[in-house]
C-alpha atoms as a PDB file:
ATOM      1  CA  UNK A   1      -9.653   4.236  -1.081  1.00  0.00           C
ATOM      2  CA  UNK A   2      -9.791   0.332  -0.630  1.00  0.00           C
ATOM      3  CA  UNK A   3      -8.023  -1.127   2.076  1.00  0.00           C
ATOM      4  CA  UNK A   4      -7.472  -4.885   1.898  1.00  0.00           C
ATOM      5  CA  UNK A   5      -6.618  -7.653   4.450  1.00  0.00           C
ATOM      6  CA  UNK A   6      -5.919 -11.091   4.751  1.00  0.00           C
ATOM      7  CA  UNK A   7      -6.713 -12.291   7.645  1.00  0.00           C
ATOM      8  CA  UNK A   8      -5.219 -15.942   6.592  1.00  0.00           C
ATOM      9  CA  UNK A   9      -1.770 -14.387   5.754  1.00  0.00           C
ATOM     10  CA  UNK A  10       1.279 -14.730   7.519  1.00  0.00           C
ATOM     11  CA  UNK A  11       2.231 -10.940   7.707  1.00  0.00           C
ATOM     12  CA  UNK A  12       0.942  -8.627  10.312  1.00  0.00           C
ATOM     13  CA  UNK A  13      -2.211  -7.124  10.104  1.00  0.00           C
ATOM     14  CA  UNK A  14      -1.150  -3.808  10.582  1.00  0.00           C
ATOM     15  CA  UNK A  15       1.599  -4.276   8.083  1.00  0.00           C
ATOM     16  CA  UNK A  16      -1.344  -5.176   5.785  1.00  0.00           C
ATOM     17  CA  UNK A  17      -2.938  -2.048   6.063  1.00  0.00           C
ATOM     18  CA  UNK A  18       0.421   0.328   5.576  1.00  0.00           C
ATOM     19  CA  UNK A  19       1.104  -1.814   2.313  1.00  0.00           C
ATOM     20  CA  UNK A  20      -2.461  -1.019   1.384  1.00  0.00           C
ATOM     21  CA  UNK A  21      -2.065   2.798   1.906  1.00  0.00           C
ATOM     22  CA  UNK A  22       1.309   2.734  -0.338  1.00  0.00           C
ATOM     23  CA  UNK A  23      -0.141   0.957  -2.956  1.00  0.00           C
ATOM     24  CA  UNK A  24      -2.852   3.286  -3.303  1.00  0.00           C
ATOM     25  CA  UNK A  25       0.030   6.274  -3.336  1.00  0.00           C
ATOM     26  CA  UNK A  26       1.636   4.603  -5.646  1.00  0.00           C
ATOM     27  CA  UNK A  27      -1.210   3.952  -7.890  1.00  0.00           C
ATOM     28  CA  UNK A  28      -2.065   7.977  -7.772  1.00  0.00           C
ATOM     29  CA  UNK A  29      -5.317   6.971  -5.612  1.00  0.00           C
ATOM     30  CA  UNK A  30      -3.922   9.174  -2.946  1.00  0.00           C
ATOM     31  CA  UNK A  31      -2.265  12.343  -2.936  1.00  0.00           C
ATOM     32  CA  UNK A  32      -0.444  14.878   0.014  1.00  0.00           C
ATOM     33  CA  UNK A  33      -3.209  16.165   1.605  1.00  0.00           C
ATOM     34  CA  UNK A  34      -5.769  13.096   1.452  1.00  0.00           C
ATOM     35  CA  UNK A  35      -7.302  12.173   4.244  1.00  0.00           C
ATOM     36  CA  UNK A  36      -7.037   8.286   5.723  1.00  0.00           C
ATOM     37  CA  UNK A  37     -10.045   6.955   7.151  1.00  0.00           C
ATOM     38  CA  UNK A  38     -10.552   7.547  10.398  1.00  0.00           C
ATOM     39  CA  UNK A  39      -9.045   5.175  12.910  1.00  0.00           C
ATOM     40  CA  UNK A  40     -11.864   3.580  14.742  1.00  0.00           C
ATOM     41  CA  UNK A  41     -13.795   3.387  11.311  1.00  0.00           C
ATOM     42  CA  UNK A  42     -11.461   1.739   9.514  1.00  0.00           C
ATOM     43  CA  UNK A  43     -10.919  -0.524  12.155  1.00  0.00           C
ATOM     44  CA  UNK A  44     -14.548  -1.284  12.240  1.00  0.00           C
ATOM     45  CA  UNK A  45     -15.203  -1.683   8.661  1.00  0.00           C
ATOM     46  CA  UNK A  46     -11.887  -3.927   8.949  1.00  0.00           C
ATOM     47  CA  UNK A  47     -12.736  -5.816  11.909  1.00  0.00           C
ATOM     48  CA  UNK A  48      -9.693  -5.265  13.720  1.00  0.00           C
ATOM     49  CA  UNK A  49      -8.256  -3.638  16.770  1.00  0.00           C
ATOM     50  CA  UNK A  50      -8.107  -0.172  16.812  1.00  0.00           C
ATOM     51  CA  UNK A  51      -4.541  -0.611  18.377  1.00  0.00           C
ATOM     52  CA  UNK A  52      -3.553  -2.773  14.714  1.00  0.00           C
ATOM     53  CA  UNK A  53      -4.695   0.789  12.425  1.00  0.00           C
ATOM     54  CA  UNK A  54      -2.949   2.675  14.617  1.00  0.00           C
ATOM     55  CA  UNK A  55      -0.097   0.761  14.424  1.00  0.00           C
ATOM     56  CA  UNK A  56      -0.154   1.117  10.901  1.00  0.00           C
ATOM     57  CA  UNK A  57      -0.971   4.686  10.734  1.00  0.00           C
ATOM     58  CA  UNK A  58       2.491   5.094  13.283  1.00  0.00           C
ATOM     59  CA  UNK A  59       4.315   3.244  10.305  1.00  0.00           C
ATOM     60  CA  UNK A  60       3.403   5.598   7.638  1.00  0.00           C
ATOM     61  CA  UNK A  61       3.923   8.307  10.229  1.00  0.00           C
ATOM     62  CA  UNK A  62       7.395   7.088  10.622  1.00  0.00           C
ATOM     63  CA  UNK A  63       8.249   6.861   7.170  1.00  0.00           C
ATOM     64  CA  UNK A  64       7.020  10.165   6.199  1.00  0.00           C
ATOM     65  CA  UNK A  65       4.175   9.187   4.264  1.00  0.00           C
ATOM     66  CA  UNK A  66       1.557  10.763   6.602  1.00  0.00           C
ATOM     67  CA  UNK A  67       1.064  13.340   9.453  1.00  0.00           C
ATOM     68  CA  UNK A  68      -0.670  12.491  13.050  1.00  0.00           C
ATOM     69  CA  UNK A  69      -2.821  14.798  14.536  1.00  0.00           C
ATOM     70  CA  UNK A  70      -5.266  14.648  17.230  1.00  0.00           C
ATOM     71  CA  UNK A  71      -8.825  16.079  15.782  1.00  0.00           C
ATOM     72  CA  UNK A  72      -7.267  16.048  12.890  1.00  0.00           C
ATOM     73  CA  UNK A  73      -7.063  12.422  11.592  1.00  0.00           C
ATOM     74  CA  UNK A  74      -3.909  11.150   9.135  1.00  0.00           C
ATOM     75  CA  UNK A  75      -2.890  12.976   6.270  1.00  0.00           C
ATOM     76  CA  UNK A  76      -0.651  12.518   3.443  1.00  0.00           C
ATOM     77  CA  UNK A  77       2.289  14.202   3.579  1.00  0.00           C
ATOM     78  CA  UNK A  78       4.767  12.536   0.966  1.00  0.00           C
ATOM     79  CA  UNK A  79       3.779  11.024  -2.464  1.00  0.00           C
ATOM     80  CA  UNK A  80       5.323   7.843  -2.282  1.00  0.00           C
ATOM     81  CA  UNK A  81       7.746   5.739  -0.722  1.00  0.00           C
ATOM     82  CA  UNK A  82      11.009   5.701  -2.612  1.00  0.00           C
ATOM     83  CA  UNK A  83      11.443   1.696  -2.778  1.00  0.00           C
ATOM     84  CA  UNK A  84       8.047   1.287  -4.098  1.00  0.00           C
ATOM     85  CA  UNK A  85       8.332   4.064  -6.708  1.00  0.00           C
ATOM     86  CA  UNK A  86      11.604   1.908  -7.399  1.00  0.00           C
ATOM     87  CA  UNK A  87       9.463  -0.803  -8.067  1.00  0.00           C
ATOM     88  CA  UNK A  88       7.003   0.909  -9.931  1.00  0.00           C
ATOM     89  CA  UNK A  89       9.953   1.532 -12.333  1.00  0.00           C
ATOM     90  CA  UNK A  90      10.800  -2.100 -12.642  1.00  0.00           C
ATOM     91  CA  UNK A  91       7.315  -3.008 -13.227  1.00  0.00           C
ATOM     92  CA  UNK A  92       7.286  -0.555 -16.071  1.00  0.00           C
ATOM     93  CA  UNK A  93      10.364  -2.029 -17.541  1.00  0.00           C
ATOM     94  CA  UNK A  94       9.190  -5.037 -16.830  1.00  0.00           C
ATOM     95  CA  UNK A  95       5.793  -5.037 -18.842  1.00  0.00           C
ATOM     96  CA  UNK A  96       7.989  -3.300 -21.554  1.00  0.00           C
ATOM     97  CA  UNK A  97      10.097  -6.117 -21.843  1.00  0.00           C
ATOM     98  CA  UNK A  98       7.495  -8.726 -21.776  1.00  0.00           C
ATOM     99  CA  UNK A  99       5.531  -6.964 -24.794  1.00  0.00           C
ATOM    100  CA  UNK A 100       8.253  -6.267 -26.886  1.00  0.00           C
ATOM    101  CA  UNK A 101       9.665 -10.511 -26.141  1.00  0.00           C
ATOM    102  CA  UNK A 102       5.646 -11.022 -27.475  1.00  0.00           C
ATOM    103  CA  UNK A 103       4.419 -12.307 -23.503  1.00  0.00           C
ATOM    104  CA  UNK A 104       0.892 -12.038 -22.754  1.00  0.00           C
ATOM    105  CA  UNK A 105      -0.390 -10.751 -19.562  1.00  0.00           C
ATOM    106  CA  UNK A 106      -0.978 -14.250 -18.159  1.00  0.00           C
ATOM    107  CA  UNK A 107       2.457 -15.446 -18.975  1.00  0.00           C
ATOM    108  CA  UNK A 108       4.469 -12.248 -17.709  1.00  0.00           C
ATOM    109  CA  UNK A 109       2.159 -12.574 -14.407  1.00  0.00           C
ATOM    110  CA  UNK A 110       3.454 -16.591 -14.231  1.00  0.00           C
ATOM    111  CA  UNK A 111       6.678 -15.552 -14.270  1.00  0.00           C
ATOM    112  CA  UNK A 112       6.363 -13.023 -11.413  1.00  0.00           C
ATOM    113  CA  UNK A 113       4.963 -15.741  -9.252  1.00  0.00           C
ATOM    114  CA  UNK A 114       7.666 -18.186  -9.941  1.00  0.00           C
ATOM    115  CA  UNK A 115       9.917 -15.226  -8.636  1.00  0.00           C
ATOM    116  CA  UNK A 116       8.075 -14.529  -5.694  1.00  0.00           C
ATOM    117  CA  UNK A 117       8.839 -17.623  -3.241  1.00  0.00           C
END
């Protein structure tokens, strides 16, 4: 599992690392009953506070995504978040869509962008 920040962005850092996590649930990298790095390592491979992972971990807690336990670590507990399986969906459509209108990659990707601000 890859975890990626940006320490230059805007958003949290902690919000960073619970987008991470569902990305890799939604991309099938991690199933219920994966293990998450523990905190303290990932917050020293990250260079963060271990306060920020935590934070995180709480996030996914709250949503459902993982379980909490002392000794124990995080664990998966649900699949995927339901928005991002919603936008999985789209994507899908999406990339349908874009082949069958004759788009390349590069142009379909352009297009996102322009969307995204």
């Amino acid at each position: 599992m890859l975890i990626r920040i940006d320490p230059a962005s805007s958003r949290p850092i902690f919000a960073q690392i619970a987008a991470s996590v569902r990305r890799e649930l939604v991309g099938g990298s991690l199933t219920t009953g994966d293990r998450l790095p523990p905190a303290k390592e990932l917050a020293r491979s990250l260079d963060v506070n271990l306060h920020t992972v935590l934070r995180a971990y709480q996030e996914l807690r709250d949503e459902g995504l993982v379980d909490l336990r002392r000794g124990r670590g995080a664990v998966v507990t649900g699949s995927q978040p339901l928005a991002l399986a919603q936008v999985g969906e789209a994507v899908k459509s999406l990339v349908r869509a874009a082949h069958e209108a004759g788009m390349t990659e590069r142009e379909t990707v352009s297009l996102i962008a322009k969307e995204w601000f």
